[in-house]
C-alpha atoms as a PDB file:
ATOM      1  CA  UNK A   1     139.630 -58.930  42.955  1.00  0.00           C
ATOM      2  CA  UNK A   2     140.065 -62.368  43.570  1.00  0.00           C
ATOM      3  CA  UNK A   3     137.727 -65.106  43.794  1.00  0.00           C
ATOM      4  CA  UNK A   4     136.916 -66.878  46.832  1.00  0.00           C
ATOM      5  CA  UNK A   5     138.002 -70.894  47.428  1.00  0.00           C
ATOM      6  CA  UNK A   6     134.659 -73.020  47.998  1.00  0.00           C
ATOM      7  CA  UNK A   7     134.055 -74.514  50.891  1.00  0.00           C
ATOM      8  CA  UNK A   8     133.876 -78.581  50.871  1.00  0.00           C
ATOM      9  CA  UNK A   9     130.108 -77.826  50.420  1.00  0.00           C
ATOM     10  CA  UNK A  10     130.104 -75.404  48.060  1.00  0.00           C
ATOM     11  CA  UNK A  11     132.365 -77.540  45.995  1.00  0.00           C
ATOM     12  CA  UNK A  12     130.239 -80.719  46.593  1.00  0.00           C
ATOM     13  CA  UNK A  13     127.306 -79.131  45.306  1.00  0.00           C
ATOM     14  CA  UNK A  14     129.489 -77.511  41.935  1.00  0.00           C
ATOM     15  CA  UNK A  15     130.085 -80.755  41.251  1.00  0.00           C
ATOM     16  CA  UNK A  16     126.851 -81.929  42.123  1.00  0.00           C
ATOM     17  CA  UNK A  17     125.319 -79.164  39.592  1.00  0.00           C
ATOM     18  CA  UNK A  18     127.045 -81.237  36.385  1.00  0.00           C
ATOM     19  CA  UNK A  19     127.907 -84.956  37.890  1.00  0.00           C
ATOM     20  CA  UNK A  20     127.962 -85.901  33.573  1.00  0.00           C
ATOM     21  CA  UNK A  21     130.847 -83.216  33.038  1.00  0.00           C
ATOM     22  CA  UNK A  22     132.479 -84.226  35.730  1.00  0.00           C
ATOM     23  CA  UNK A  23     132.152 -87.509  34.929  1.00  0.00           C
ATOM     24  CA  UNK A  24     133.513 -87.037  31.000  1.00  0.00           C
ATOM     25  CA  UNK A  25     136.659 -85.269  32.637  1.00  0.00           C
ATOM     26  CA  UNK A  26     137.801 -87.688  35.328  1.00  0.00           C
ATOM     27  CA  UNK A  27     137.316 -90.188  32.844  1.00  0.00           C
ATOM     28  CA  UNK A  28     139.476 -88.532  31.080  1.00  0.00           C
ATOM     29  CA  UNK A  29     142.318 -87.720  33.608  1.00  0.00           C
ATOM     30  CA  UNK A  30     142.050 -91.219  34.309  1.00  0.00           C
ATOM     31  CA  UNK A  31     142.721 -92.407  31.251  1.00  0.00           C
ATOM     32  CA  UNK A  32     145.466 -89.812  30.299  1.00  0.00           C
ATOM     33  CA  UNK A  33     146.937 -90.363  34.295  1.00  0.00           C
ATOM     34  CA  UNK A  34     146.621 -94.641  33.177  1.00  0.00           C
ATOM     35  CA  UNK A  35     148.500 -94.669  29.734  1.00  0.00           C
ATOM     36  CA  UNK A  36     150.480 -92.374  29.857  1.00  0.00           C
ATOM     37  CA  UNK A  37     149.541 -90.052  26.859  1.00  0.00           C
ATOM     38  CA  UNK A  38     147.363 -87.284  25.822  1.00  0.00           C
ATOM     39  CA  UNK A  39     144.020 -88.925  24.680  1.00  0.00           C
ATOM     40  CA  UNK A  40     142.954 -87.923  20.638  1.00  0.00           C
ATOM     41  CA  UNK A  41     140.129 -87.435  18.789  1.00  0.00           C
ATOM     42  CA  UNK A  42     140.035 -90.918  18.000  1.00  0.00           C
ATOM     43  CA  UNK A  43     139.383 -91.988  21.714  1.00  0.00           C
ATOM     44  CA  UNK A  44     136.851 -89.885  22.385  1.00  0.00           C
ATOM     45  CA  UNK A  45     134.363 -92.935  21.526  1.00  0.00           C
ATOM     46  CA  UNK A  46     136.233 -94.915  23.758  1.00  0.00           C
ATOM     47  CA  UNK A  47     136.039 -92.528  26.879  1.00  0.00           C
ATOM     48  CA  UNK A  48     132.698 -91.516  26.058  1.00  0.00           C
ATOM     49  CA  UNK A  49     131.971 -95.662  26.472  1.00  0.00           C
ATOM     50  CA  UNK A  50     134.250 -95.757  29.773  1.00  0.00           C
ATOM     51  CA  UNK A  51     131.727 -92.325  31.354  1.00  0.00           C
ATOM     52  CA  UNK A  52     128.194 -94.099  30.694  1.00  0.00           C
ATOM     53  CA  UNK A  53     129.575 -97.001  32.322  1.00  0.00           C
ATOM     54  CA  UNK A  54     130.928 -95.320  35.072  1.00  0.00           C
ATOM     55  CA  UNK A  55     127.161 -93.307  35.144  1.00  0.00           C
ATOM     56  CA  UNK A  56     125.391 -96.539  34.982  1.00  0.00           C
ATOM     57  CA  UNK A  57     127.604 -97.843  38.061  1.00  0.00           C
ATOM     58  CA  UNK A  58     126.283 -94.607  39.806  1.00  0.00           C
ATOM     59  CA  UNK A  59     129.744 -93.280  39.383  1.00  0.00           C
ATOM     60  CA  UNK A  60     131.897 -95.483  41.714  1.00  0.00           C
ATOM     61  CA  UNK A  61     135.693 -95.283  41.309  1.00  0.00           C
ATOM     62  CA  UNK A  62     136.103 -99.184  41.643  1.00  0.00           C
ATOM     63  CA  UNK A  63     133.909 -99.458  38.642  1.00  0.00           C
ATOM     64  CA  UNK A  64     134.488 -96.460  36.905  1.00  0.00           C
ATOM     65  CA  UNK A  65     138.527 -98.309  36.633  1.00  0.00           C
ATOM     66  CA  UNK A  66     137.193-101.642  35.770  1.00  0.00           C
ATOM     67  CA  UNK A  67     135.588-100.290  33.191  1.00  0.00           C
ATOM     68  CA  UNK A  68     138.491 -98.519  31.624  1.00  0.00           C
ATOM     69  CA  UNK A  69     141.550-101.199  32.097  1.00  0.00           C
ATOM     70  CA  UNK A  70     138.426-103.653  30.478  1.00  0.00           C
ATOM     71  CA  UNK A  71     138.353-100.813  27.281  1.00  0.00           C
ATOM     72  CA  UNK A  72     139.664-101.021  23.831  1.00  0.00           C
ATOM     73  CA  UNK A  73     142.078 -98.193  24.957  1.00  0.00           C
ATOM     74  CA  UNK A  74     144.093-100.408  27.946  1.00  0.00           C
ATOM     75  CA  UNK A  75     146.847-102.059  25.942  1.00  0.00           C
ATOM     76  CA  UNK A  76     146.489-105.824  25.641  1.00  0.00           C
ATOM     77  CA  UNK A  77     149.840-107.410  26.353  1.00  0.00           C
ATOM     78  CA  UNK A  78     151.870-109.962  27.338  1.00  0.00           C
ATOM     79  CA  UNK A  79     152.947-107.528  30.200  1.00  0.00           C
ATOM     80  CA  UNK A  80     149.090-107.462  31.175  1.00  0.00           C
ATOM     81  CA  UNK A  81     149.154-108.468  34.910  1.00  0.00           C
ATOM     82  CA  UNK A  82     152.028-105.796  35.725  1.00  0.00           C
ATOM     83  CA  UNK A  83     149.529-103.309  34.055  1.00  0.00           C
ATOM     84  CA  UNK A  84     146.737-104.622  36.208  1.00  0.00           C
ATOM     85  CA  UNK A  85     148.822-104.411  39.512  1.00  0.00           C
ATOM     86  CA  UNK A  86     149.832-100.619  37.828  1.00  0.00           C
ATOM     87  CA  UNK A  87     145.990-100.260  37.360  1.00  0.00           C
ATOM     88  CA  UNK A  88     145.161-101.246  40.803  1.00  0.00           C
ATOM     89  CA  UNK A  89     147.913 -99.079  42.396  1.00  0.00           C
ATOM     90  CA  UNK A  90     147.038 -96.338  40.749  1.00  0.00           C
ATOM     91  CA  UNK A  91     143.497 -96.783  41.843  1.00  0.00           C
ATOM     92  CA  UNK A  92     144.459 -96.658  45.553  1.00  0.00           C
ATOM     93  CA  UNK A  93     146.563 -93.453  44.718  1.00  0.00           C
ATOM     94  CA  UNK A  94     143.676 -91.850  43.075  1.00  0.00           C
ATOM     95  CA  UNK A  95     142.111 -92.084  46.482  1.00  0.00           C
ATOM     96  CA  UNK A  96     144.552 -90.329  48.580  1.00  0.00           C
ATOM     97  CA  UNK A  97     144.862 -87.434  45.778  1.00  0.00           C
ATOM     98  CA  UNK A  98     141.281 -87.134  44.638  1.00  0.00           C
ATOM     99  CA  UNK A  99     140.214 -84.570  46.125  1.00  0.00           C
ATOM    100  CA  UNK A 100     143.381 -82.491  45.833  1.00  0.00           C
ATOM    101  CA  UNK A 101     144.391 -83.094  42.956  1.00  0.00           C
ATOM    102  CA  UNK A 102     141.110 -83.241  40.309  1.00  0.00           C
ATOM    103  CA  UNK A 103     139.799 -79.830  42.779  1.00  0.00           C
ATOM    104  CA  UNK A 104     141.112 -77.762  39.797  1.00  0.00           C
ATOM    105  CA  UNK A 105     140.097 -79.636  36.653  1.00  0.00           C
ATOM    106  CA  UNK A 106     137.144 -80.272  37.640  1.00  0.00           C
ATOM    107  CA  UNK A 107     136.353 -76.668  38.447  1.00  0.00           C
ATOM    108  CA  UNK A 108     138.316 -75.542  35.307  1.00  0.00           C
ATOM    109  CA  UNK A 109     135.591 -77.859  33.520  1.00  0.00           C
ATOM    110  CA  UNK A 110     132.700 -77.188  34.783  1.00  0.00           C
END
């Protein structure tokens, strides 16, 4: 038997339920989605840094971004202000996908 889609509310409040796992994995996705590689065990001090920022910003994308292109894992180059523009691109892309796109990780996660 399959298993009913939420509604938006439903949904809302499964994410609701465990904001801090959700939190962890969009960090995550971000910064997999951002560099362009499969994040190791040795950058899982690094996200866990990036998710109590974004928690202490009360979760906001905006920050939640800053806080990760300002991390030890963003590559420092002489290419920096195309990865910024990148950065804020993918930021407004995030936006339009958000909800369609993370629906299944997030549930996956939680």
């Amino acid at each position: 038997m399959a298993e009913a889609t939420p509604t938006p509310e439903e949904f809302k409040a499964l994410l609701l339920a465990d904001l801090d796992a959700f939190n962890a994995t969009f960090t995550e996705k971000l910064a997999t989605y951002g560099l362009r590689r499969t994040m190791s065990f040795g950058d899982r001090d690094d996200l866990k840094a990036i998710a109590a920022q974004g928690k202490s910003a009360d979760y906001r994308l905006r920050d939640l971004v800053t806080a990760f292109v300002c991390s030890n894992l963003f590559p420092k180059t002489v290419e920096m202000t195309f990865v910024v523009l990148r950065s804020l691109f993918f930021v407004r892309v995030l936006r339009s996908w958000f909800l369609v796109g993370m629906y299944w990780s997030a549930v996956a996660t939680l």
